[in-house]
Protein backbone atom coordinates (compact mmCIF):
# COMPACT_ATOMS: atom_id res chain seq x y z
CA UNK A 1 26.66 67.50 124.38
CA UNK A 2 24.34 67.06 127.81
CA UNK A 3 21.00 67.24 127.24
CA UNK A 4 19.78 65.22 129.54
CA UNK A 5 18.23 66.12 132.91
CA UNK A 6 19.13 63.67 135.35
CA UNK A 7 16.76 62.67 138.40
CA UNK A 8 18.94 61.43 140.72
CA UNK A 9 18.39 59.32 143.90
CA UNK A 10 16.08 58.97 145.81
CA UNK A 11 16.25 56.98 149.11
CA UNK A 12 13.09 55.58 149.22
CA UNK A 13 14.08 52.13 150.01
CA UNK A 14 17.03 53.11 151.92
CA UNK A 15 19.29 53.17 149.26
CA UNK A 16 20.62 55.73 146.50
CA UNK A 17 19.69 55.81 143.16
CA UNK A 18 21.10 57.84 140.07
CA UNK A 19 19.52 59.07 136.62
CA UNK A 20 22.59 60.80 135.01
CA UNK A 21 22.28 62.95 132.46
CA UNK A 22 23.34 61.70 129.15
CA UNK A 23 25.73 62.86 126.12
CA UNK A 24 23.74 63.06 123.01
CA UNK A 25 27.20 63.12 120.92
CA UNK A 26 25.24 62.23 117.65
CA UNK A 27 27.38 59.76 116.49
CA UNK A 28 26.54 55.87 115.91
CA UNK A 29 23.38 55.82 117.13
CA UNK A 30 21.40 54.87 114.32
CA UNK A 31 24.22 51.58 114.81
CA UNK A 32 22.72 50.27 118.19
CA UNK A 33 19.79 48.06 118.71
CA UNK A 34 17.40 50.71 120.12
CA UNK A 35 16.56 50.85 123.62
CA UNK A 36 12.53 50.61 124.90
CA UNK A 37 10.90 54.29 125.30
CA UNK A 38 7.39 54.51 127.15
CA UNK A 39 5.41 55.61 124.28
CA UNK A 40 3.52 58.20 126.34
CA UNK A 41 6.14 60.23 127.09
CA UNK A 42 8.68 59.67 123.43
CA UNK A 43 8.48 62.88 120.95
CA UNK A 44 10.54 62.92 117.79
CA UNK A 45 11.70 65.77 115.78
CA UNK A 46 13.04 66.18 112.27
CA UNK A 47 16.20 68.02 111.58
CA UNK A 48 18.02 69.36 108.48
CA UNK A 49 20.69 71.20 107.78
CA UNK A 50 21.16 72.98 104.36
CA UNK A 51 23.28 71.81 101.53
CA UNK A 52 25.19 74.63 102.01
CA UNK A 53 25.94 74.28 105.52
CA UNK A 54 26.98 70.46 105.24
CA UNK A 55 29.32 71.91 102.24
CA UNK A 56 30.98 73.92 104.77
CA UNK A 57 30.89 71.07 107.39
CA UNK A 58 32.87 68.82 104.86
CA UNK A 59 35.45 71.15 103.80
CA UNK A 60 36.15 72.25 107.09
CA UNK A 61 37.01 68.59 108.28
CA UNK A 62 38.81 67.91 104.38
CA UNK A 63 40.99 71.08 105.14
CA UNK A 64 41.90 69.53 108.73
CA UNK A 65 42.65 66.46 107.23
CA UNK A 66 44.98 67.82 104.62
CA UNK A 67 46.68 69.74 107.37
CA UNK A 68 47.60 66.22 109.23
CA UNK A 69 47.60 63.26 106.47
CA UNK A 70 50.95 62.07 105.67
CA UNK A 71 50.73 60.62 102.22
CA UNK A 72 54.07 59.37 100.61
CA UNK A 73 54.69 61.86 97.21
CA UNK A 74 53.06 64.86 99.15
CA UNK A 75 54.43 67.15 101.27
CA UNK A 76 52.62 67.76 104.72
CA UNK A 77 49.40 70.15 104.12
CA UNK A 78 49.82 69.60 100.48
CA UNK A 79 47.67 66.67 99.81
CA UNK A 80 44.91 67.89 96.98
CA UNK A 81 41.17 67.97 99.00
CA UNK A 82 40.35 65.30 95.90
CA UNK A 83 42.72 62.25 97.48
CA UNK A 84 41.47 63.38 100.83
CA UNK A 85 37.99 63.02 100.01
CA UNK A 86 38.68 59.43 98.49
CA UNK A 87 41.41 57.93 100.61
CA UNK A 88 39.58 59.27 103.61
CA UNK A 89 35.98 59.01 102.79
CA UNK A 90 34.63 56.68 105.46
CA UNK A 91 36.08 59.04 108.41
CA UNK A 92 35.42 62.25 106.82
CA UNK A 93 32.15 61.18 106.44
CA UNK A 94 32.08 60.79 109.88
CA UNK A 95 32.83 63.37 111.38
CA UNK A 96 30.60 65.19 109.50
CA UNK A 97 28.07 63.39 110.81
CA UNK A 98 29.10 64.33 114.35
CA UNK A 99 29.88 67.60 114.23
CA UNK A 100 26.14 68.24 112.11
CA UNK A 101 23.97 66.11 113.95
CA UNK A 102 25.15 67.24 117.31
CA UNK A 103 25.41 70.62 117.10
CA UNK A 104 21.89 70.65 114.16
CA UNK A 105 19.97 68.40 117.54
CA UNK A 106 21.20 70.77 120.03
CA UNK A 107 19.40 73.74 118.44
CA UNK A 108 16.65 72.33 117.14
CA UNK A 109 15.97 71.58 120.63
CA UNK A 110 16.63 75.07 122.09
CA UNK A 111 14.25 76.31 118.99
CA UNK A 112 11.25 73.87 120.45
CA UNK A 113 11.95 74.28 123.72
CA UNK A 114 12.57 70.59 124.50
CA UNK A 115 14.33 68.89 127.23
CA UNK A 116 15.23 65.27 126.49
CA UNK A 117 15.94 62.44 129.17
CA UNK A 118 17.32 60.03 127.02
CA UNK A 119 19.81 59.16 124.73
CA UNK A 120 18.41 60.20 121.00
CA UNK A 121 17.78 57.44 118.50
CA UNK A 122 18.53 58.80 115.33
CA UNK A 123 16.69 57.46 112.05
CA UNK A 124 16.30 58.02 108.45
CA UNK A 125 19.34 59.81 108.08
CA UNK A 126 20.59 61.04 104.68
CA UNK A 127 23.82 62.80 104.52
CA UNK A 128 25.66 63.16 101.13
CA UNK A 129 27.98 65.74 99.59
CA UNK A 130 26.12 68.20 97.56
CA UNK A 131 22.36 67.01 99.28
CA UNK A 132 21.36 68.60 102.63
CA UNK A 133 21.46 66.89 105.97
CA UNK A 134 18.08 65.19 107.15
CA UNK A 135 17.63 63.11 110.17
CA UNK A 136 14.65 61.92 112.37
CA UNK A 137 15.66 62.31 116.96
CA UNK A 138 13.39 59.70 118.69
CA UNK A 139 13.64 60.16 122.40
CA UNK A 140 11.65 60.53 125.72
CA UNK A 141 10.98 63.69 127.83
CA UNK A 142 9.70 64.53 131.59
CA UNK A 143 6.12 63.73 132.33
CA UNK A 144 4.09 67.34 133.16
CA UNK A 145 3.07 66.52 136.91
CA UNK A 146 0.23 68.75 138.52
CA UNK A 147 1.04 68.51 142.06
CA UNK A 148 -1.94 70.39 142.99
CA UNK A 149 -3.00 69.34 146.42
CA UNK A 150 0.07 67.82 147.60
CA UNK A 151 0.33 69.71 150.93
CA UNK A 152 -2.85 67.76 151.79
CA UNK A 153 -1.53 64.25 151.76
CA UNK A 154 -1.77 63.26 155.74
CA UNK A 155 1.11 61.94 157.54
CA UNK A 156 1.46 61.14 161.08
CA UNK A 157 4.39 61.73 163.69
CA UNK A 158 5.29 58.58 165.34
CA UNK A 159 5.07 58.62 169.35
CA UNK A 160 9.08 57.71 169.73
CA UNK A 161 9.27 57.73 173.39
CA UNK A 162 11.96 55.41 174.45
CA UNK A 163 10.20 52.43 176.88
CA UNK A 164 11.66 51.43 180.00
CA UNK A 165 12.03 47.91 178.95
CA UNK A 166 13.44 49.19 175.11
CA UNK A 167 16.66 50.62 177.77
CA UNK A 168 17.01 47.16 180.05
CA UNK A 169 17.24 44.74 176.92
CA UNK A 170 19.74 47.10 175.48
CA UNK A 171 21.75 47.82 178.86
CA UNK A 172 21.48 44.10 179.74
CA UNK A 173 22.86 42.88 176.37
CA UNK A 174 26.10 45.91 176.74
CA UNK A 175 26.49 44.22 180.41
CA UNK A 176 26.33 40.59 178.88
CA UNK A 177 28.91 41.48 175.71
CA UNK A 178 31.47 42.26 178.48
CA UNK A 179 30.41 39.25 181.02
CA UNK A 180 32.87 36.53 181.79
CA UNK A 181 32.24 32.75 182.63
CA UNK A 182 33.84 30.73 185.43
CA UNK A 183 33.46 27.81 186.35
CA UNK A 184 31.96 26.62 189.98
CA UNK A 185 34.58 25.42 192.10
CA UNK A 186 32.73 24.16 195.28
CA UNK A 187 30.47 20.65 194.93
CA UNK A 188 26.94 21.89 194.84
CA UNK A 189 23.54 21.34 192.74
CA UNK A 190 22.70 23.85 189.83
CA UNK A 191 20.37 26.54 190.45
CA UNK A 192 18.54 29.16 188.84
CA UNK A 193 21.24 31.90 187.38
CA UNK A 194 23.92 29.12 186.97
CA UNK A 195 24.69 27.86 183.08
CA UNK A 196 25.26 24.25 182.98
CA UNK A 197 27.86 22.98 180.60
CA UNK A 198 26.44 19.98 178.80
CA UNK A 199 26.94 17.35 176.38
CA UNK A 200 23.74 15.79 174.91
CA UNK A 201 22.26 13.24 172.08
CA UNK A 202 18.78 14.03 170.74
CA UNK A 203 16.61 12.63 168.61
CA UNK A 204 13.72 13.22 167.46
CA UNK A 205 10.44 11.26 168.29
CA UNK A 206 8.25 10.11 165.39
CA UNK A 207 4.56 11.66 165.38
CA UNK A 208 2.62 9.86 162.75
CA UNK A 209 3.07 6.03 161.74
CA UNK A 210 1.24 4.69 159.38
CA UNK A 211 0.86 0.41 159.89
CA UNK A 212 0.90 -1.07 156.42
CA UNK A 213 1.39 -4.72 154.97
CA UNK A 214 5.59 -4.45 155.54
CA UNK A 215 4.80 -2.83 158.85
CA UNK A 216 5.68 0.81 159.30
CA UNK A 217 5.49 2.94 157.04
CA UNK A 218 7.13 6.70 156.73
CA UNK A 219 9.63 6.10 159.49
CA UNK A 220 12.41 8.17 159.05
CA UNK A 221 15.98 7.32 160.33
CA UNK A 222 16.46 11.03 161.39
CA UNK A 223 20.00 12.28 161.94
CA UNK A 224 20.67 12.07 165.98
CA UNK A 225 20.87 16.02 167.60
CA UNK A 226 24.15 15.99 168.91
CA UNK A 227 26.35 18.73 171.36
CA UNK A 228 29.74 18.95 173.23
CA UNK A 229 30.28 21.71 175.95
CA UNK A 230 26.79 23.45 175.45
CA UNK A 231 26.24 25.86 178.02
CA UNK A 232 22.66 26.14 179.38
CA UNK A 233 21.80 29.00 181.35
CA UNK A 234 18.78 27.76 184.09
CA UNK A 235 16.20 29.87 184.49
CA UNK A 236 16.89 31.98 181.31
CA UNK A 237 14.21 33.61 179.44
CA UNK A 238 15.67 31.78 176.13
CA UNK A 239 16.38 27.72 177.55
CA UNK A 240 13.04 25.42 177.17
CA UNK A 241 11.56 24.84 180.35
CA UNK A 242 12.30 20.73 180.00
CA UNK A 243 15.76 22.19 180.47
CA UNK A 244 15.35 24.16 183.41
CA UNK A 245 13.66 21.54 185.20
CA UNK A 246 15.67 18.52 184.25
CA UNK A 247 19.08 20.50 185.06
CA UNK A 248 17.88 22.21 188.16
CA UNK A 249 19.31 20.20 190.59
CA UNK A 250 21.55 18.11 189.14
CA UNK A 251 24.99 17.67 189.41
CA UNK A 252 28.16 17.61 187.33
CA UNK A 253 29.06 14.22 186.08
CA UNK A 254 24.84 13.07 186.29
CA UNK A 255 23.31 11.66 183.24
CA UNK A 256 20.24 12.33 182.88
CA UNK A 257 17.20 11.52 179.71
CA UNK A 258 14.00 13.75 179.64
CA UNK A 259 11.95 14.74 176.67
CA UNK A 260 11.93 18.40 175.22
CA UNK A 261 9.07 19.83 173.19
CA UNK A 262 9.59 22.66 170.60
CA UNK A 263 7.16 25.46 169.96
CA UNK A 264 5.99 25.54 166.06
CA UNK A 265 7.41 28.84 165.85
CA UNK A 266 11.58 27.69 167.94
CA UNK A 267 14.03 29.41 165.17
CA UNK A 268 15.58 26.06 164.28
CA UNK A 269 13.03 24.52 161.67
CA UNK A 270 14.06 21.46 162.07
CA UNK A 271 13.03 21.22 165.78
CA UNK A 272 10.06 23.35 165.36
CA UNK A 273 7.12 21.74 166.65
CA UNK A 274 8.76 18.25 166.92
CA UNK A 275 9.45 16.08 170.55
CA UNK A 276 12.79 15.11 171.09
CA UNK A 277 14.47 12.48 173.57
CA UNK A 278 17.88 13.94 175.01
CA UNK A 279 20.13 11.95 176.78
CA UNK A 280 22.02 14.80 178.60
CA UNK A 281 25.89 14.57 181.18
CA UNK A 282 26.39 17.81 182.93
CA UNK A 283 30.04 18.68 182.93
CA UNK A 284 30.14 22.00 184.49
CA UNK A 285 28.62 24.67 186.57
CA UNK A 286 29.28 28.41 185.64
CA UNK A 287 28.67 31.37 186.71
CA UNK A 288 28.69 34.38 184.22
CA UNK A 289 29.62 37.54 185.97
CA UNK A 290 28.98 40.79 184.88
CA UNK A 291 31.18 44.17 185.33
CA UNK A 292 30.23 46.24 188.46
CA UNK A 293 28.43 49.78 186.74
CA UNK A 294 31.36 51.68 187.91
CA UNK A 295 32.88 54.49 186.92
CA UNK A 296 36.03 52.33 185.95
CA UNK A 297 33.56 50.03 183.43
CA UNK A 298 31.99 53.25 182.38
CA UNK A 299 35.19 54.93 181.57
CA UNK A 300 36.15 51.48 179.54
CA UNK A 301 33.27 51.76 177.16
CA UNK A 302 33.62 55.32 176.00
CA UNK A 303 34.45 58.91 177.24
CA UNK A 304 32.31 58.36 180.09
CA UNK A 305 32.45 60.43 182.97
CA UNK A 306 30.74 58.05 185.59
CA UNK A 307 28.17 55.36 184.97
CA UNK A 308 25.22 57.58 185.64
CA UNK A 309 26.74 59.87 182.55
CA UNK A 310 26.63 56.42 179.94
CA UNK A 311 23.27 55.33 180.80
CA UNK A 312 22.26 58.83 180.10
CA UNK A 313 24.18 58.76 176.77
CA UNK A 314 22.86 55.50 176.21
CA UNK A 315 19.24 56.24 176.24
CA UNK A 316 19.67 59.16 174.37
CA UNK A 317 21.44 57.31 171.70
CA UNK A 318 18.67 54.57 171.94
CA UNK A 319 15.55 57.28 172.00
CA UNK A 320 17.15 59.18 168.69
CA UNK A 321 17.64 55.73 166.93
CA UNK A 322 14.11 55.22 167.76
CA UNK A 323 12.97 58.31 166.09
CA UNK A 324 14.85 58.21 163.50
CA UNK A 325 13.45 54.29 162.50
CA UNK A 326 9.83 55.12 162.87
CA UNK A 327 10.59 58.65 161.45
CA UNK A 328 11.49 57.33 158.67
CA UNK A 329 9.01 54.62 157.86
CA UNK A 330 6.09 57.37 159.04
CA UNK A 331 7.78 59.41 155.61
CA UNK A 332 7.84 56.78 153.55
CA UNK A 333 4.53 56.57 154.43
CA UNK A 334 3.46 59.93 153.32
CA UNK A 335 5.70 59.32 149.81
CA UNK A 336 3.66 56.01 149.08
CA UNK A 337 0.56 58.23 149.44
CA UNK A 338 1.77 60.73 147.04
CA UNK A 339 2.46 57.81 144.73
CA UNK A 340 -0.79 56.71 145.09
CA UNK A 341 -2.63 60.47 144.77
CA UNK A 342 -0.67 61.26 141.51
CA UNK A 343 -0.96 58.76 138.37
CA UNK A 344 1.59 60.07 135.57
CA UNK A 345 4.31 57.96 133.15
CA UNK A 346 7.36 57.71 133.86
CA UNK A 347 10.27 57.53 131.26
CA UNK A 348 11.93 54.00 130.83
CA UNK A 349 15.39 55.92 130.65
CA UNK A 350 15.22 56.25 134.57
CA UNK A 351 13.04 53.05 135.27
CA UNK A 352 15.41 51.18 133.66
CA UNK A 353 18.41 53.44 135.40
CA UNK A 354 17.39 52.37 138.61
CA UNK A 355 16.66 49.01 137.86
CA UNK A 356 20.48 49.12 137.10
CA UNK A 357 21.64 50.68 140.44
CA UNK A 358 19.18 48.09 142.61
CA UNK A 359 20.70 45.43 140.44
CA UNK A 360 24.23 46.65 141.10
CA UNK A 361 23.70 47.08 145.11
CA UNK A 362 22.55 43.54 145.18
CA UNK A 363 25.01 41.95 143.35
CA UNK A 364 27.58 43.64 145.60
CA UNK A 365 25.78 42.43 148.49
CA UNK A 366 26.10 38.73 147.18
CA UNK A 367 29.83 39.25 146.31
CA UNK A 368 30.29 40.58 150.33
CA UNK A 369 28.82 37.43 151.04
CA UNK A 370 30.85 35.81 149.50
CA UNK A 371 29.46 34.18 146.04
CA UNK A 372 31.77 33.94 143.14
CA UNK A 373 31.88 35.62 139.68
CA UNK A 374 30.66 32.05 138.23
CA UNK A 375 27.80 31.45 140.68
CA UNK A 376 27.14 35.18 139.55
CA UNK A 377 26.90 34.67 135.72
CA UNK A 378 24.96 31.70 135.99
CA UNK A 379 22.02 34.09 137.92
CA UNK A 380 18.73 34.59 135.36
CA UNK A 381 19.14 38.67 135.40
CA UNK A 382 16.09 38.73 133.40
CA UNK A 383 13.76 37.58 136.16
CA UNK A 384 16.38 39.47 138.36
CA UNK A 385 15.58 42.66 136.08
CA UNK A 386 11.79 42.16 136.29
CA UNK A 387 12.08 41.35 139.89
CA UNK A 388 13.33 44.84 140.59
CA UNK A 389 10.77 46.78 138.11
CA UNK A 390 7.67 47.47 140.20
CA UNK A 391 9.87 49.12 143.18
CA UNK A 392 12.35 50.73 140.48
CA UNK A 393 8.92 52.45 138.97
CA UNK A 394 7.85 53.68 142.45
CA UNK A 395 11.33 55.03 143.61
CA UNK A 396 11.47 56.99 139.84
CA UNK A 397 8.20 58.91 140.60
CA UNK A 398 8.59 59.31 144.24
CA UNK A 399 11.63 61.34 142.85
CA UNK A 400 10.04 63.37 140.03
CA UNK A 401 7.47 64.02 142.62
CA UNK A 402 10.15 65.15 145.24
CA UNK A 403 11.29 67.30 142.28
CA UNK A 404 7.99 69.12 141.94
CA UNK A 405 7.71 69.76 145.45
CA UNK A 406 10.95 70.90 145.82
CA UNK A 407 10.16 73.87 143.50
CA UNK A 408 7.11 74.35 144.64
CA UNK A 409 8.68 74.86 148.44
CA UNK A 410 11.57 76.81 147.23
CA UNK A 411 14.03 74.25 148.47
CA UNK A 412 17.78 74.21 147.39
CA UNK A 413 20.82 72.78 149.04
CA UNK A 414 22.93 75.62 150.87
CA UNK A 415 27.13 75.41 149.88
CA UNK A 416 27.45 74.94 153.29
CA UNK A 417 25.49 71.85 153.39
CA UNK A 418 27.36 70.50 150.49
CA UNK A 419 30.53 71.31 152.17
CA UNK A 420 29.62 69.32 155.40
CA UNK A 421 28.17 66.06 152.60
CA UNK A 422 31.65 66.07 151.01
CA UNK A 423 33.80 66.62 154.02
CA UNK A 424 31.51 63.24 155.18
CA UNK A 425 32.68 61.65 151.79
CA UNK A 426 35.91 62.35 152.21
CA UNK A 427 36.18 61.03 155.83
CA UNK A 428 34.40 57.51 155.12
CA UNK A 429 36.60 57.43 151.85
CA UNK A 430 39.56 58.21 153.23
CA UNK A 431 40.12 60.33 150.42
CA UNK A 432 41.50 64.20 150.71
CA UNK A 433 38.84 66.24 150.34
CA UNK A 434 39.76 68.48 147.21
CA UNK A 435 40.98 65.78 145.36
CA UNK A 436 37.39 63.89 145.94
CA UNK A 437 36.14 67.62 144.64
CA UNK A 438 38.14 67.62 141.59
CA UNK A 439 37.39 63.86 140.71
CA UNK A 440 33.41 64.43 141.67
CA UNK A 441 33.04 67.80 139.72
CA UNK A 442 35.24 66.02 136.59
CA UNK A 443 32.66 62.99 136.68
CA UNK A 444 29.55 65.19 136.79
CA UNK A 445 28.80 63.30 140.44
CA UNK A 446 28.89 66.80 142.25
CA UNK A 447 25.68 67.57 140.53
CA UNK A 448 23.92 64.07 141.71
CA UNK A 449 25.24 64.58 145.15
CA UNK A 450 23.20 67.88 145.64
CA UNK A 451 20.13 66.39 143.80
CA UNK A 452 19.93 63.56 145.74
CA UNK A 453 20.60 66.12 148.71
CA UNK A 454 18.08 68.12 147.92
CA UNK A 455 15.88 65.45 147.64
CA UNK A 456 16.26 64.45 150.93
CA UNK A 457 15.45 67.47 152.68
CA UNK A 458 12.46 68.10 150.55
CA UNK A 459 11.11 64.91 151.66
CA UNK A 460 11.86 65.65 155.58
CA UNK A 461 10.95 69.36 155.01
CA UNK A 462 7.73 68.02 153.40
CA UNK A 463 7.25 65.62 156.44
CA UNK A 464 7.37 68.48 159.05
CA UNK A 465 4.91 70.59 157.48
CA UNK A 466 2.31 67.69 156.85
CA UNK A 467 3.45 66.34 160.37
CA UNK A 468 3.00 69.37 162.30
């Protein structure tokens, strides 16, 4: 039976995360090693059922038993209840159990009024024939939230407007992805715009020597920087300026040696802030050249009409990116503050939920990478687990927050929103969209979906009104 109320997703981080609801079938429990509960939020009832309703429980499931056992000597359905009882004690017993706790938790909780969010942990049972049913339900509930105040919380709409110089570094890398490189034919000296080919030896200058009795000490026999058919562009914004000026004006087959300094802050750490001597042959001059901005280079990219019409698709692509980036930082923003403005528990059913799905996205982040089941097992997931707890608690109550609001604002998902999420599903899953339907509704995923949904727009509706 579900009692559970899920809180699934939200996207806080940039990723999904789910709180399902949970089947509190009443069987075993009492079995498994119980799970933590946050004290402030666990309640436990006691239930009973009378002796004569667990009379009735057990004769019901004898009488199905005697129906189906096939004992040799006895004709089907004529086995006496009294062999049942005794060959078939241990199952019996049972499903007594199951059927009686289940359906005795179920309305004890529609009697109190009680919505659990976790799996019961059932104690101090006693359940005999003749003797009434007793058992003890530990198990933890929603937080009460006052959200009081919560269309106060300030939050800020980012300027997004799309810089001049934002367009040329994107145009100019599009224009450089479909360059081509050729090599200079006629016997000249590079200049600025050409990209030398080059083969080089480096290596790297000692900058502190200390003189002892054996002579130097800490001098390192570094590994020599080495390169075949490098290409250099002169002039670039990127190539060191020892480069530019030691290759400007040279030509192919000269050797030349010249010393190159790195800034502390050059993306290879091992040349960061170090000297190195290069001994450097040109082999080559090329040219890169770049496609005219035709109509005919247009019309190769996309369905462009001209080359006027990409730009102008370009920068709007480029300006909604942009607002949608700082758009979404500027709410995530506003959700930290509501974090910060409301202090409640939060149930360790969903904290450790989502500590689950984190766990689960990065582990199949390392497998696309390509690390192996081994390398996997031999991870510590218990710092891993405790890693992922502060932003797992965060994400839980920016989502029973989102929760609040959303019934506060009214908010629901429309059928036609849902329609256009699974038709998205279907596309990017390849997957025909009823069947996804059927296997999302049989799953109880359909549910999540339009949680998570609704979650979503809260958080942008939310945004707009604070925003202005």
């Amino acid at each position: 039976m579900t009692t559970g109320q899920g809180a699934t997703g939200h996207t806080h981080d940039g990723h999904e995360h789910d709180h399902d609801g949970h089947e509190h079938d009443g069987h075993e429990h009492h079995h498994h090693a119980a799970p933590t509960l946050n004290p402030e939020l666990t309640r436990s009832i006691e239930v009973e059922a009378s002796v004569e309703d667990v009379a009735k429980a057990f004769q019901q499931v004898t009488k199905r038993y005697t129906k189906l056992a096939r004992i040799p000597g006895f004709r089907a359905g004529k086995v006496p209840p009294s062999l049942i009882k005794s060959r078939f004690a241990k199952e019996v017993r049972q499903e007594v159990l199951e059927s009686l706790v289940s359906e005795r938790f179920r309305k004890a909780l529609e009697e109190q009024k009680i919505q659990p969010v976790s799996q019961p942990q059932i104690s101090e049972l006693l359940l005999a024939e003749g003797a009434p049913l007793k058992f003890k339900a530990t198990f933890e509930v929603l937080p009460e939230i006052n959200i009081d105040g919560y269309d106060t919380v300030k939050a800020e709409r980012p300027d997004a407007k799309l810089e001049e110089g934002e367009f040329e570094v994107e145009l100019a890398n599009v224009l450089d992805h479909h360059a081509t490189v050729e090599p200079v034919e006629e016997d000249r000296a590079i200049t600025d715009g050409d990209w030398a080919e080059i083969g080089f030896t480096g290596k790297l200058q000692e900058l502190a020597q200390v003189v002892g009795e054996d002579g130097l000490e800490n001098k390192s026999e570094s590994q020599p920087i080495t390169g075949e058919d490098v290409l250099i562009e002169i002039g670039g914004k990127n190539t060191l300026q020892a480069f530019n000026e030691a290759l400007r004006g040279a030509k192919v087959g000269q050797e030349l040696s010249f010393e190159a300094s790195y800034p502390a802050d050059f993306g290879d750490a091992r040349l960061a802030g170090q000297t190195v001597s290069y001994d450097v042959t040109v082999k080559a001059i090329k040219k890169k050249t770049f496609p005219e901005r035709d109509e005919e280079f247009a019309k190769q990219l996309g369905p462009y009409s001209d080359w006027n019409d990409f730009e102008t698709k370009l920068r709007e692509r480029l300006e909604n990116r942009k607002k949608e980036a700082l758009e979404s930082q500027a709410r995530d923003k506003m959700l930290d503050e509501l974090v910060t403005k409301y202090q409640f528990p939060v149930p360790e059913t969903f904290v450790q939920q989502q500590v689950d799905a984190r766990l689960e996205r990065g582990l199949r982040a390392l497998a696309q990478q390509g690390m192996s089941s081994d390398a996997m097992r031999q991870l510590d997931f218990g710092r891993l687990r405790e890693a992922q707890r502060d932003q797992a608690v965060t994400e839980v109550k920016v989502s029973l927050i989102l929760d609040k609001v959303a019934e506060r604002e009214h908010i629901e998902v429309t059928d036609e929103e849902m329609e256009r999420e699974l038709l998205m599903l279907s596309i990017q899953s390849r997957e025909p969209l009823e069947a996804l339907r059927k296997r999302l509704a049989e799953d109880g995923s359909l549910a999540r979906i339009r949680e998570q949904m609704r979650r979503e727009k809260t958080g942008t509706v939310l945004f707009d009104k604070l925003a202005g």
